[in-house]
Protein backbone atom coordinates (compact mmCIF):
# COMPACT_ATOMS: atom_id res chain seq x y z
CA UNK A 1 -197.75 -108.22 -0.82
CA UNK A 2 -195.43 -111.09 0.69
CA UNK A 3 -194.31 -113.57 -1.54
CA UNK A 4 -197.32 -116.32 -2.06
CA UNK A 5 -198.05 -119.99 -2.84
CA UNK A 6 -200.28 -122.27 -4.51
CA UNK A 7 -201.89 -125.43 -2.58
CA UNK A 8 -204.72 -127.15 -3.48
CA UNK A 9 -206.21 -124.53 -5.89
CA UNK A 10 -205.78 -121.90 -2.81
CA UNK A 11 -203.17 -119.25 -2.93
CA UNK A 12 -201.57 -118.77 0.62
CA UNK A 13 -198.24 -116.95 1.83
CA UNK A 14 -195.11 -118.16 2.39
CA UNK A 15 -195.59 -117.61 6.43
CA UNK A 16 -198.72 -119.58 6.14
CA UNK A 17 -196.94 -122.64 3.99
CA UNK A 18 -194.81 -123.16 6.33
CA UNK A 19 -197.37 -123.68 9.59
CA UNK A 20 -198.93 -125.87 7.12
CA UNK A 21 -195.34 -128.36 6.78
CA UNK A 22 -194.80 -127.56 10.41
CA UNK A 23 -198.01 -129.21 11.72
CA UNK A 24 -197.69 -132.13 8.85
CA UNK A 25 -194.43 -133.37 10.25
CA UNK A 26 -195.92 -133.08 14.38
CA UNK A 27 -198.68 -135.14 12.75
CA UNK A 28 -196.35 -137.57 11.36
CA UNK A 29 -194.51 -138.02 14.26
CA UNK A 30 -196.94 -138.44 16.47
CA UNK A 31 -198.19 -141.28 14.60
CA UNK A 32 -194.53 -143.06 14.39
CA UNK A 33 -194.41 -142.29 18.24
CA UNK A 34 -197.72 -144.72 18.21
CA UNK A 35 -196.37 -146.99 16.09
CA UNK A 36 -192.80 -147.20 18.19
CA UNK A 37 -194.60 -147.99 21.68
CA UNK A 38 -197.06 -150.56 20.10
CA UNK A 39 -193.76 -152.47 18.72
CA UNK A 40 -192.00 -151.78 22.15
CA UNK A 41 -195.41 -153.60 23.86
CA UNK A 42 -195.17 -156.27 21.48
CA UNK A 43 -191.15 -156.66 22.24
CA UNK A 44 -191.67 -156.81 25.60
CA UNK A 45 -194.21 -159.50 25.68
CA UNK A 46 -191.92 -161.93 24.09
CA UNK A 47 -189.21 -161.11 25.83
CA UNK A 48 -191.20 -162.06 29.09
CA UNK A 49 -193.42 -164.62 27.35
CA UNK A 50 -192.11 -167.70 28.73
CA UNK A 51 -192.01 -170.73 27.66
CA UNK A 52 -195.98 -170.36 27.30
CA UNK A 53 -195.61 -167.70 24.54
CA UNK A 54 -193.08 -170.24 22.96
CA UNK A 55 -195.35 -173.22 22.74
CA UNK A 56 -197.98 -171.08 21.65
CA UNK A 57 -200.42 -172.16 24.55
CA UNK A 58 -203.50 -170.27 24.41
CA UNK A 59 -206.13 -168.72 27.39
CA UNK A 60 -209.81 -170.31 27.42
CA UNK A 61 -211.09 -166.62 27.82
CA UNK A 62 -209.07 -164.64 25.81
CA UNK A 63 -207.86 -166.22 23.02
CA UNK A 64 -204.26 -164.50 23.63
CA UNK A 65 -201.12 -166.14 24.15
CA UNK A 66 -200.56 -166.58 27.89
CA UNK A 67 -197.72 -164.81 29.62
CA UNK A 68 -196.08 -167.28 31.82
CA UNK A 69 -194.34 -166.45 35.13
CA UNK A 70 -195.41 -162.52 35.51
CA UNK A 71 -196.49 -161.12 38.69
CA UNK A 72 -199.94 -159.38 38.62
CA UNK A 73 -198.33 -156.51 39.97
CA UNK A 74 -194.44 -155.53 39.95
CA UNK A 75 -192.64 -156.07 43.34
CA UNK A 76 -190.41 -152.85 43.79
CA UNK A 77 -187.64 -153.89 46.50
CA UNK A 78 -185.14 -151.41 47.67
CA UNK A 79 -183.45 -150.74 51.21
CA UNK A 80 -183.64 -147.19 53.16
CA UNK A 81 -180.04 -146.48 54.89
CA UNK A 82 -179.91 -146.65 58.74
CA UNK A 83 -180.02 -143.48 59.97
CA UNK A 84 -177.72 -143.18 62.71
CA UNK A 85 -177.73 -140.41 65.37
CA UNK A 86 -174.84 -138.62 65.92
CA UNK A 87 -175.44 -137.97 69.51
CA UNK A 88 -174.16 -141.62 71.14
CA UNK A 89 -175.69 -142.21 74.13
CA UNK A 90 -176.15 -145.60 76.96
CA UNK A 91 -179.91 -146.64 75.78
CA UNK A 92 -179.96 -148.63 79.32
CA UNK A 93 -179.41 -145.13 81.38
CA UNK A 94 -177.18 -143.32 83.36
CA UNK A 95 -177.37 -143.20 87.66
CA UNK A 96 -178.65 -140.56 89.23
CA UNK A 97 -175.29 -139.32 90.95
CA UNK A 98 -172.50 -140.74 88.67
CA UNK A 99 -170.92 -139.35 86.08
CA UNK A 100 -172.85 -138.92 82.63
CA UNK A 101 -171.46 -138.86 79.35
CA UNK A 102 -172.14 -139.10 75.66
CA UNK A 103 -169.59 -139.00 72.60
CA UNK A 104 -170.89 -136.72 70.03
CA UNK A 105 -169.39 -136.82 66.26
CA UNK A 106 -169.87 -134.75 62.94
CA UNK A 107 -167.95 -133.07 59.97
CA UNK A 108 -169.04 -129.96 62.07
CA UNK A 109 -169.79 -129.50 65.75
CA UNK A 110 -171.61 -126.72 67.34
CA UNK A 111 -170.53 -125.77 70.13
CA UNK A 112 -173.09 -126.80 73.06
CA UNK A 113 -176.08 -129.56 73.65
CA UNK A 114 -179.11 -129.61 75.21
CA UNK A 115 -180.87 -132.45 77.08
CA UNK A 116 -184.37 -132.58 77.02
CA UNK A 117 -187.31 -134.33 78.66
CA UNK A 118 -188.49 -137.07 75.97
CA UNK A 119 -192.15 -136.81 77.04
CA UNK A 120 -192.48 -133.03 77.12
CA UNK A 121 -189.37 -132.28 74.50
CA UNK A 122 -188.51 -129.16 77.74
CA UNK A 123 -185.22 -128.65 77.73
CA UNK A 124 -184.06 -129.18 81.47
CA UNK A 125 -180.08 -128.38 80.70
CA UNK A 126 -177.91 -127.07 78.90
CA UNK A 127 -174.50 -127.61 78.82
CA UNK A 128 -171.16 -126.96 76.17
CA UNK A 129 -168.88 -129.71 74.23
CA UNK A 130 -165.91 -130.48 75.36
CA UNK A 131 -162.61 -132.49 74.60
CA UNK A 132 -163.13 -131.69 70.87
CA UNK A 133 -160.90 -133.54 68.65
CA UNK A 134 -160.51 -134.45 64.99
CA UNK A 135 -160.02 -137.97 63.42
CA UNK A 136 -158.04 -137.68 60.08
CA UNK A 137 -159.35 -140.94 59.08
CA UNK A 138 -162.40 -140.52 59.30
CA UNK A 139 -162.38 -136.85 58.68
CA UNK A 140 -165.06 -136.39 61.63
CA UNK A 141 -164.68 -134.05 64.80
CA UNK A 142 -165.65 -135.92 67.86
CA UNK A 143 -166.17 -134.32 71.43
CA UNK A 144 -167.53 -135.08 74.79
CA UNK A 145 -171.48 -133.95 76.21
CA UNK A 146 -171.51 -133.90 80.51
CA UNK A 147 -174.34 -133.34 81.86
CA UNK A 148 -173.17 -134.45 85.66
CA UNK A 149 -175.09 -131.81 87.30
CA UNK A 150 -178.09 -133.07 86.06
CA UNK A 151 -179.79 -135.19 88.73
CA UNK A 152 -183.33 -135.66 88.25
CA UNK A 153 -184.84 -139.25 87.45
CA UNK A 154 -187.00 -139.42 84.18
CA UNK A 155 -186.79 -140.00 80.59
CA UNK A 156 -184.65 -137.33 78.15
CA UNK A 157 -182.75 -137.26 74.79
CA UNK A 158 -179.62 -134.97 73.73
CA UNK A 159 -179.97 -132.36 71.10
CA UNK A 160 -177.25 -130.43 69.30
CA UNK A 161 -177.68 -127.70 66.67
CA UNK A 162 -176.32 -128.96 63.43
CA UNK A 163 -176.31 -133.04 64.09
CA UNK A 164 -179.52 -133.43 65.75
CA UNK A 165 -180.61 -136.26 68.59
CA UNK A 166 -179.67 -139.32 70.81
CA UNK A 167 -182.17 -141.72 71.27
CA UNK A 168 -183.80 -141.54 74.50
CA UNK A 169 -182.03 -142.92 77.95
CA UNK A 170 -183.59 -142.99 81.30
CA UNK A 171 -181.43 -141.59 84.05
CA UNK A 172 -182.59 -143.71 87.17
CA UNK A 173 -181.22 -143.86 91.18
CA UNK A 174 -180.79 -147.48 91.03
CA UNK A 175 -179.78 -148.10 87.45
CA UNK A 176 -177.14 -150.84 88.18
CA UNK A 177 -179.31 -152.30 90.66
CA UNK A 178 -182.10 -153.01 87.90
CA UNK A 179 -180.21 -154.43 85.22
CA UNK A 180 -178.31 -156.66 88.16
CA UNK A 181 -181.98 -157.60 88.57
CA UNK A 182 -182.84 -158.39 84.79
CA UNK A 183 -179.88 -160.53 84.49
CA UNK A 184 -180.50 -162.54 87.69
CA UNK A 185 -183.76 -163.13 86.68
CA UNK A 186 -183.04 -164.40 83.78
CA UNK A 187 -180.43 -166.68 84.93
CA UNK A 188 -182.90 -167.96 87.88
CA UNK A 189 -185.56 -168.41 85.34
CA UNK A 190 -183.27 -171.00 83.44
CA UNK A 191 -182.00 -172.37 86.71
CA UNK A 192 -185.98 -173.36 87.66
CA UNK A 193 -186.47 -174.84 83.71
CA UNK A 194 -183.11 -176.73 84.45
CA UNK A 195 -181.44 -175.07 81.53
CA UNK A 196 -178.94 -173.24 83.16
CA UNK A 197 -175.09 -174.06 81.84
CA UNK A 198 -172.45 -174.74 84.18
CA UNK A 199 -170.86 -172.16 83.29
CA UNK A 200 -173.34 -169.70 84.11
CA UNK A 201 -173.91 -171.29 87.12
CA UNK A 202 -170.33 -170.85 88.16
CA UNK A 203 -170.64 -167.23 87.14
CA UNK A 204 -173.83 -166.86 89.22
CA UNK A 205 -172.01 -168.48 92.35
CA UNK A 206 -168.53 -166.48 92.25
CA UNK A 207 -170.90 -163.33 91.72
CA UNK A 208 -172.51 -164.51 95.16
CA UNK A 209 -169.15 -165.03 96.35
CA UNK A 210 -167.74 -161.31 95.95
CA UNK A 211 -171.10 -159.20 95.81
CA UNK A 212 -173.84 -160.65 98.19
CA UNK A 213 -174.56 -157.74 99.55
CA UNK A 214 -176.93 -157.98 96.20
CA UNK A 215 -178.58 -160.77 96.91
CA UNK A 216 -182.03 -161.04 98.17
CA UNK A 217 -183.64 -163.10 101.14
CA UNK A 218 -187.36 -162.35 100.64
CA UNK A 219 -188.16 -164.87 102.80
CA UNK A 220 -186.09 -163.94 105.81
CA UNK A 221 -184.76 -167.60 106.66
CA UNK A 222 -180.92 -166.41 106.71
CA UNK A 223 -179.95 -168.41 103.70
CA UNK A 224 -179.85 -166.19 100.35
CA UNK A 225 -182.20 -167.27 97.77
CA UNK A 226 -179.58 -167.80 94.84
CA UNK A 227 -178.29 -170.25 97.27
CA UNK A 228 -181.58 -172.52 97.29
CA UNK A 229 -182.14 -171.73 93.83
CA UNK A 230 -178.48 -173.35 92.71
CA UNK A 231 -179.47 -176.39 95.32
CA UNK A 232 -182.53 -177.46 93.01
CA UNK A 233 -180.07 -177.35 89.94
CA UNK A 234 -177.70 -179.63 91.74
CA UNK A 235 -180.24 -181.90 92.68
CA UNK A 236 -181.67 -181.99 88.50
CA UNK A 237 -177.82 -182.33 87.55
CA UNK A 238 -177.31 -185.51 89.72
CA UNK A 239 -180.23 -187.25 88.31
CA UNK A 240 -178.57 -186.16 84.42
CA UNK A 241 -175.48 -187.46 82.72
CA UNK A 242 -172.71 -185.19 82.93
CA UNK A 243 -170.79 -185.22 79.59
CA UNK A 244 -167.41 -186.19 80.29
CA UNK A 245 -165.74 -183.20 79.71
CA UNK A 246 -168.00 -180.85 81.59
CA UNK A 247 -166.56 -182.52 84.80
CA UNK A 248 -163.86 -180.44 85.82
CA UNK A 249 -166.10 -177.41 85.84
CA UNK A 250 -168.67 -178.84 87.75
CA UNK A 251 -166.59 -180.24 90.12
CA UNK A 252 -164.88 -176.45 90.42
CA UNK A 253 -168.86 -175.34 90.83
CA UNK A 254 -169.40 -178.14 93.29
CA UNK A 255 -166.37 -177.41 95.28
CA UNK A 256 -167.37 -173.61 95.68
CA UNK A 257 -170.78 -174.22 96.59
CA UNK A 258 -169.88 -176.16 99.07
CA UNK A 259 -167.34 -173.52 100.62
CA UNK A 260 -169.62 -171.01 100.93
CA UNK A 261 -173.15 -172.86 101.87
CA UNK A 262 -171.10 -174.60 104.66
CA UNK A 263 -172.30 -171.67 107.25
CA UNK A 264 -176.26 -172.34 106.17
CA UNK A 265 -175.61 -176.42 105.88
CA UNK A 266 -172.87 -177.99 107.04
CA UNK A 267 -174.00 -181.58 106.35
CA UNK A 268 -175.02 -180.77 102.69
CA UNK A 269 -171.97 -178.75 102.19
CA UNK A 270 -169.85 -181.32 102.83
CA UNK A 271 -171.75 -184.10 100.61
CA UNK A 272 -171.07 -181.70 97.32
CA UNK A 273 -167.25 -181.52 98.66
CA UNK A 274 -167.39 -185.30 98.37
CA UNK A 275 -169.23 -185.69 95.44
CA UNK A 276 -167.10 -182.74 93.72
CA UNK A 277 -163.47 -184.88 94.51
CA UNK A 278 -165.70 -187.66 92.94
CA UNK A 279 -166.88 -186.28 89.94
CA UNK A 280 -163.30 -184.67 89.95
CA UNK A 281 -161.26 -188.07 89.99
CA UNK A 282 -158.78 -189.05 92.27
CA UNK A 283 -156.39 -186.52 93.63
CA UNK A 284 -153.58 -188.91 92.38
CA UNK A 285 -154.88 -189.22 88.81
CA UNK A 286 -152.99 -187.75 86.33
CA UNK A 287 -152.93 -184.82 85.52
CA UNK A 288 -154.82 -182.49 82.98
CA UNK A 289 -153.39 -179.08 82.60
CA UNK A 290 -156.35 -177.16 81.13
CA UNK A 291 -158.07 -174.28 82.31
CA UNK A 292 -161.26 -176.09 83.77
CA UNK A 293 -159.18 -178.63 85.76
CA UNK A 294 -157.01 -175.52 87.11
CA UNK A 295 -159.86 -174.01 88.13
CA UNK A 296 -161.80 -177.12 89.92
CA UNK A 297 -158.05 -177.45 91.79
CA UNK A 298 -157.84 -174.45 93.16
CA UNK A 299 -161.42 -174.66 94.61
CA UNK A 300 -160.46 -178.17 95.64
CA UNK A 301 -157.27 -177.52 97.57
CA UNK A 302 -159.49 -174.38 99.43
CA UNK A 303 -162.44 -176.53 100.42
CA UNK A 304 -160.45 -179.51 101.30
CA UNK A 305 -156.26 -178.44 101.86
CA UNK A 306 -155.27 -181.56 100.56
CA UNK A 307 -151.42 -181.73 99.59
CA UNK A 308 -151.98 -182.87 96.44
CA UNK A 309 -154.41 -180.53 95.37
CA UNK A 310 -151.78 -177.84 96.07
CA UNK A 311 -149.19 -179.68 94.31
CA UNK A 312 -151.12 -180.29 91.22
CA UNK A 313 -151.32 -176.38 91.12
CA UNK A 314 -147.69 -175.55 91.71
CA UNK A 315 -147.45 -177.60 88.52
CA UNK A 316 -148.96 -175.10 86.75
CA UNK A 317 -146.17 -171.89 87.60
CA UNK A 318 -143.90 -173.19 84.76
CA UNK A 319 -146.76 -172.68 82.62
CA UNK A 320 -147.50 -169.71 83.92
CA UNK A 321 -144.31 -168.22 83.49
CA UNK A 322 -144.07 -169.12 79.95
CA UNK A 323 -147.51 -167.91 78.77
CA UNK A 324 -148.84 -164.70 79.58
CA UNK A 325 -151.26 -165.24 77.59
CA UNK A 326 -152.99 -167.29 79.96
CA UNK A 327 -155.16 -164.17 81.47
CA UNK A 328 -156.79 -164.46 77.98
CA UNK A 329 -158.84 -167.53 79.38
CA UNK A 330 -161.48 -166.41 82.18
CA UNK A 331 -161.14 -169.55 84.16
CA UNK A 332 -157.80 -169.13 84.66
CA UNK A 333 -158.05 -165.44 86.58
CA UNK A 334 -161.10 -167.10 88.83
CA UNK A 335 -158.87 -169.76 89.75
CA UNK A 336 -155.81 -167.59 90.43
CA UNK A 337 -158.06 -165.12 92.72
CA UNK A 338 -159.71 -168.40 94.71
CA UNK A 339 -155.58 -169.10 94.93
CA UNK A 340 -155.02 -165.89 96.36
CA UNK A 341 -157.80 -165.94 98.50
CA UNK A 342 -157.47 -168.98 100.45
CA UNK A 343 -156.57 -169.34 104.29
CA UNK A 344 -154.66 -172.71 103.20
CA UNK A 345 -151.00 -173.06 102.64
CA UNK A 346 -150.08 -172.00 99.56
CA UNK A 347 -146.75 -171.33 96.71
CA UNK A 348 -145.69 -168.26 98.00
CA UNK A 349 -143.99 -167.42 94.56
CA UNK A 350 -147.23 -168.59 92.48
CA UNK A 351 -148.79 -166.46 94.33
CA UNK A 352 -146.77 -163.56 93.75
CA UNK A 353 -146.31 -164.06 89.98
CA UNK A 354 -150.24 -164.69 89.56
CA UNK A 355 -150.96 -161.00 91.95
CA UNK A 356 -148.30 -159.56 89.73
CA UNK A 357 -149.59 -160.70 86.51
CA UNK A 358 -153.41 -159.79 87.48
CA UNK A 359 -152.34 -156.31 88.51
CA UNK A 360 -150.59 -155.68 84.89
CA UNK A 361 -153.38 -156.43 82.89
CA UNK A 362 -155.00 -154.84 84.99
CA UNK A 363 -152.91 -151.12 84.39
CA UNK A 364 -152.45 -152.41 80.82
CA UNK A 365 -156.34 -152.78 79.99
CA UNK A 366 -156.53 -149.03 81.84
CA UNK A 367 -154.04 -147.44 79.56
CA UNK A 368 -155.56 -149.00 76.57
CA UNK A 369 -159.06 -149.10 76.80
CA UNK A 370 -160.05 -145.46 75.49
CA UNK A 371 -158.79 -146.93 72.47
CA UNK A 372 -161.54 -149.89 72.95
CA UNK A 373 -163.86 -148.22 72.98
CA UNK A 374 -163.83 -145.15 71.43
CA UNK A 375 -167.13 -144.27 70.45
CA UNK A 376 -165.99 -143.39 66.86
CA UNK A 377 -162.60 -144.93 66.89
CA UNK A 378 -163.27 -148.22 68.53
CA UNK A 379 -160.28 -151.01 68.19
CA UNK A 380 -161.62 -154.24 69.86
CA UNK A 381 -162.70 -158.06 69.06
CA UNK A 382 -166.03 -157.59 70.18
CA UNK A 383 -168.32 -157.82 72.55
CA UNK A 384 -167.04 -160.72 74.21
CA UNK A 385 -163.58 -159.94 73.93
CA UNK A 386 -164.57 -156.00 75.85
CA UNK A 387 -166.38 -158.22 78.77
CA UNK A 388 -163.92 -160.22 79.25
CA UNK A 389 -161.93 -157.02 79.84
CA UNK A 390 -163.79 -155.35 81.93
CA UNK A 391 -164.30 -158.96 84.47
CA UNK A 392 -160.07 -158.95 84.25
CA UNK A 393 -160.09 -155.41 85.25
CA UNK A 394 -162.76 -156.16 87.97
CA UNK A 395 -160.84 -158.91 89.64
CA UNK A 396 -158.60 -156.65 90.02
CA UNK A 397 -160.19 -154.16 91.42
CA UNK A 398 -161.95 -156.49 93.75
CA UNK A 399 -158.03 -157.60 95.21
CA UNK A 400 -157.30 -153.41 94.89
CA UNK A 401 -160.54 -151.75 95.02
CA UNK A 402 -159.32 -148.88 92.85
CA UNK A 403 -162.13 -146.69 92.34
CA UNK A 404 -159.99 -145.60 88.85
CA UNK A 405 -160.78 -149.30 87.78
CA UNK A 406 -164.18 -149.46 89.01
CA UNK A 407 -164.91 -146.35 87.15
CA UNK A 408 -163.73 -147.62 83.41
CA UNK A 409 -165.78 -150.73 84.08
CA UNK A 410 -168.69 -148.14 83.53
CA UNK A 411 -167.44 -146.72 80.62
CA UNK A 412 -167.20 -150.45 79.71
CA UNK A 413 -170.66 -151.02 79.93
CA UNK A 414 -171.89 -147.73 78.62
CA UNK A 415 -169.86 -148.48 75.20
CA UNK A 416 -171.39 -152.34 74.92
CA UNK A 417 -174.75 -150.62 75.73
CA UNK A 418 -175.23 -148.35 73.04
CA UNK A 419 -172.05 -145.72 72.97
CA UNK A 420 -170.42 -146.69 70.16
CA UNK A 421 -170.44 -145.62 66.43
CA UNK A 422 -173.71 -147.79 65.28
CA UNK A 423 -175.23 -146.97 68.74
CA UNK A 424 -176.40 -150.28 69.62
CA UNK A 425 -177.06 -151.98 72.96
CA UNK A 426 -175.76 -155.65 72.35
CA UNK A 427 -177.21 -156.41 76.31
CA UNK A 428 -178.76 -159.33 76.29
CA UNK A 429 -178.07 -160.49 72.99
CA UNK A 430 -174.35 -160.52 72.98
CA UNK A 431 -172.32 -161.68 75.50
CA UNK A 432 -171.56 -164.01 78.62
CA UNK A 433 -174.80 -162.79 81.05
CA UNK A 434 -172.37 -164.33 84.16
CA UNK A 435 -170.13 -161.08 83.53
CA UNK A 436 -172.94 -158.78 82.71
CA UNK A 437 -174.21 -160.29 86.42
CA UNK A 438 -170.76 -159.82 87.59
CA UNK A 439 -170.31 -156.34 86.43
CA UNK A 440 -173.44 -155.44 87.39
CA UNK A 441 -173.35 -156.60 90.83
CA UNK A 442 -170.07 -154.71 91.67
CA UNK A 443 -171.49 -151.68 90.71
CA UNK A 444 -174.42 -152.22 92.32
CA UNK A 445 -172.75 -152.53 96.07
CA UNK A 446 -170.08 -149.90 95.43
CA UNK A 447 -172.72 -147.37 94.29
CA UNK A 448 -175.10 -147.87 96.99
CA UNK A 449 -174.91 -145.55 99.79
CA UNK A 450 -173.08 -146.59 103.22
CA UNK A 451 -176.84 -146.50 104.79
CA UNK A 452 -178.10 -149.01 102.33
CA UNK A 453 -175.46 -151.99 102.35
C-alpha cells in the first residue's frame, strides 16, 4: 500500500491528503475574494459619496447614507469614426452628355469599377481605372473612374472590388439647369422677404447681364421676371436707410439696372441712373479708391459717359500696375469687364493692361487648379477662395469663350460638390450663392442644345 495519513481519527493516503489541502485553500480564497469586493463596494461609495456621505445626511426610507450627485444609470459617451467612401463622387449629379468622372483612392486599387442602379443595385456599366498614380505622402494610390458612355438618366452609385462604394448621384439631362433653378429661387425668395444683400443682388443682375438666355418670362409680357422681381427690392430699399458705406455698391447695382431695363422702361431706367449718381455723390467729389467705388464708376461712366466718370477710373491704372493682386477682390474683375465692355470712350492702355491681366489669371488658375482640387491632394483656402476661382476663370471665358475654361469650371463645381477627400457637398452652405448662380447659369446656356436657346 501507498504511503498513508492520519486526519481526524481516519487514516487516508497521501493522494487523498492532498485533494483535501487543495479544496481548503479554493475555499479560503473564495471567501477572501468575498471579502475583497465587499471592501472594494464600500471604497467606492466614499469615493463617490459626496459631500452627503461627508455630513453624514441620512435617507427617510432607508436609513443609509445618501449618495450625492450619481446618475441612476451610467451615461457611456463615445464617438464612431466617419466612415468615408473611397469612391469620390458629385452628390448633386453629373449631365446626361458631359463628361463624368470620379477620383477613386486606396492603399490598393483593383483594377476596374462598376456603376450600378441605386434602386435595383443592377449593374448598368462597367468600366476600368485609369490615370493611376501614387501619393508618397499619403502613401495612397489614387486613379480616375469614366463612365462617359453612360447616358441614361436615373439614380446609381460606383462600386470597386477592394474599397467599396460612392454615395449615390443622379445623372440628369438638365442638371445645371436645376441647380441654376435652386439657387434663383432662393435668391428670389429673399428678394420678395426684402432680405436680399446688395451684393447678391448685384450678383443676380450681372448673372442676368451675361446669361439671360436662363431667365424665365412665365408670363409672356417681354420683360424677364428677375427684372420685376429686383424692381420691388428697389422700391423696399428706397423706403430703408442705406448704411453709409453700402453706397457705392448700390449705386454700381443701381447704375446697371438701369442699363439694361432701359429697353423694357426707359422712363424708370433713367430715374435709378439719377438716383444712382445721387446716392453715388457728386462726380467731382473726391475720390475713394476702393473696390466698391471702382466698381459703381465703371457702371457710371457706361450708363451715363460722363468725363469724369472716366477720369476717376484712369486714376486707378497706377494702382493697377502696382498690385496684381487686385484680381483677388471680385469687384474689381466685374468692374474691369463692364470697362471692357462699354461702347463709351475709354483708356485704351487700361484697357489693355486690365484684358491682359484677366487673361493671365485666367491661364494661371488653368495650370494650377488640378492642384486645387485634387480629390486627395487638394491645396486651396476654401470654398470661397475655389469660387472665386472659378467666377475669375469664367469672366474670362465669357471675353474668350474657351471651351478648355468652361470645362474646369465643372470640375470646379464637381470638387466643391462632393469630390474631394471628406466627400462633402458644401452647396448651399458654403459659399457666395451669386457665383454658384453665376456658374450655374453659364453652364446652363453653353450646355443647352442650339435648338433650345
Amino acid at each position: 500500500m501507498g504511503a498513508q495519513r492520519v486526519l481526524s481519527g481516519a487514516v487516508i493516503s497521501e493522494r487523498q491528503a492532498e485533494g483535501i489541502q487543495r479544496r481548503k485553500r479554493r475555499s479560503i480564497l473564495k471567501r477572501y475574494r468575498k471579502l475583497t469586493a465587499a471592501v472594494c463596494i464600500l471604497m467606492i461609495i466614499n469615493l463617490f459619496g459626496g459631500c452627503g456621505a461627508e455630513t453624514g445626511q441620512e435617507s427617510a426610507d432607508t436609513g443609509y447614507t445618501e449618495v450625492g450627485g450619481m446618475e441612476a444609470a451610467p451615461v457611456v459617451e463615445y464617438s464612431v469614426p466617419r466612415s468615408l467612401p473611397n469612391i469620390l463622387v458629385d452628390t448633386r449629379g453629373y449631365m446626361t452628355v458631359c463628361e463624368k468622372q470620379a477620383a477613386v483612392k486606396g492603399h490598393e486599387l483593383p483594377e476596374s469599377f462598376r456603376l450600378l442602379n441605386a434602386e435595383t443595385g443592377e449593374e448598368v456599366y462597367r468600366g476600368l481605372l485609369d490615370k493611376v498614380t501614387y501619393n508618397e505622402d499619403l502613401e495612397l494610390y489614387t486613379a480616375s473612374a469614366c463612365f462617359d458612355e453612360f447616358t441614361e438618366e436615373g439614380v446609381y452609385y460606383l462600386e470597386c472590388d477592394i474599397i467599396g462604394q460612392s454615395y449615390v448621384f443622379p445623372i440628369q439631362t438638365s442638371m445645371y439647369e436645376e441647380l441654376f433653378q435652386e439657387t434663383y429661387r432662393s435668391m428670389i425668395t429673399e428678394c420678395r422677404e426684402h432680405t436680399l444683400e446688395i451684393s447678391d443682388a448685384f450678383g443676380l443682375l450681372l448673372t442676368y447681364e451675361w446669361y439671360g438666355d436662363a431667365f424665365a418670362d412665365e408670363n409672356g409680357d417681354q420683360i424677364p421676371d428677375v427684372m420685376k422681381e429686383l424692381q420691388d427690392w428697389i422700391s423696399f430699399m428706397e423706403e430703408s436707410e442705406l448704411v453709409a458705406e453700402d453706397n457705392a455698391l448700390y449705386a454700381a447695382f443701381l447704375a446697371k439696372f438701369s442699363y439694361n431695363y432701359r429697353k423694357f422702361d426707359e422712363q424708370y431706367a433713367t430715374d435709378c441712373l439719377r438716383r444712382a449718381s445721387t446716392v453715388f455723390g457728386q462726380p467731382q467729389a473726391a475720390p475713394n479708391k476702393g473696390v466698391d467705388e471702382f466698381l459703381a464708376l465703371t457702371e457710371l461712366y457706361r450708363a451715363t459717359g460722363l468725363k469724369t466718370y472716366r477720369s476717376r477710373i484712369s486714376d486707378y491704372k497706377s494702382f493697377f500696375e502696382e498690385n496684381e493682386s487686385y484680381l483677388e477682390e471680385i469687384s474689381y474683375i466685374y468692374g474691369a469687364m463692364t470697362y471692357m465692355s462699354t461702347r463709351q470712350k475709354v483708356d485704351i492702355k487700361l484697357c489693355q493692361l486690365l484684358m491682359n491681366d484677366l487673361m493671365n489669371r485666367g491661364e494661371e488658375i488653368s495650370q494650377k487648379y488640378e492642384d486645387m482640387i485634387h480629390p486627395v491632394a487638394a491645396r486651396n483656402n476654401g470654398v470661397e477662395d475655389l469660387l472665386k476661382s472659378a467666377a475669375e476663370l469664367s469672366c474670362a471665358n465669357y471675353v474668350l469663350n474657351s471651351y478648355q475654361y468652361m470645362k474646369i469650371t465643372e470640375e470646379f463645381l464637381h470638387y466643391v460638390m462632393g469630390q474631394n477627400v471628406e466627400s462633402v457637398c458644401f452647396y448651399p452652405q458654403e459659399g457666395d450663392r451669386s457665383i454658384y448662380l453665376l456658374l450655374s447659369a453659364q453652364l446652363t446656356v453653353m450646355h443647352r442644345q442650339p435648338e433650345e436657346v
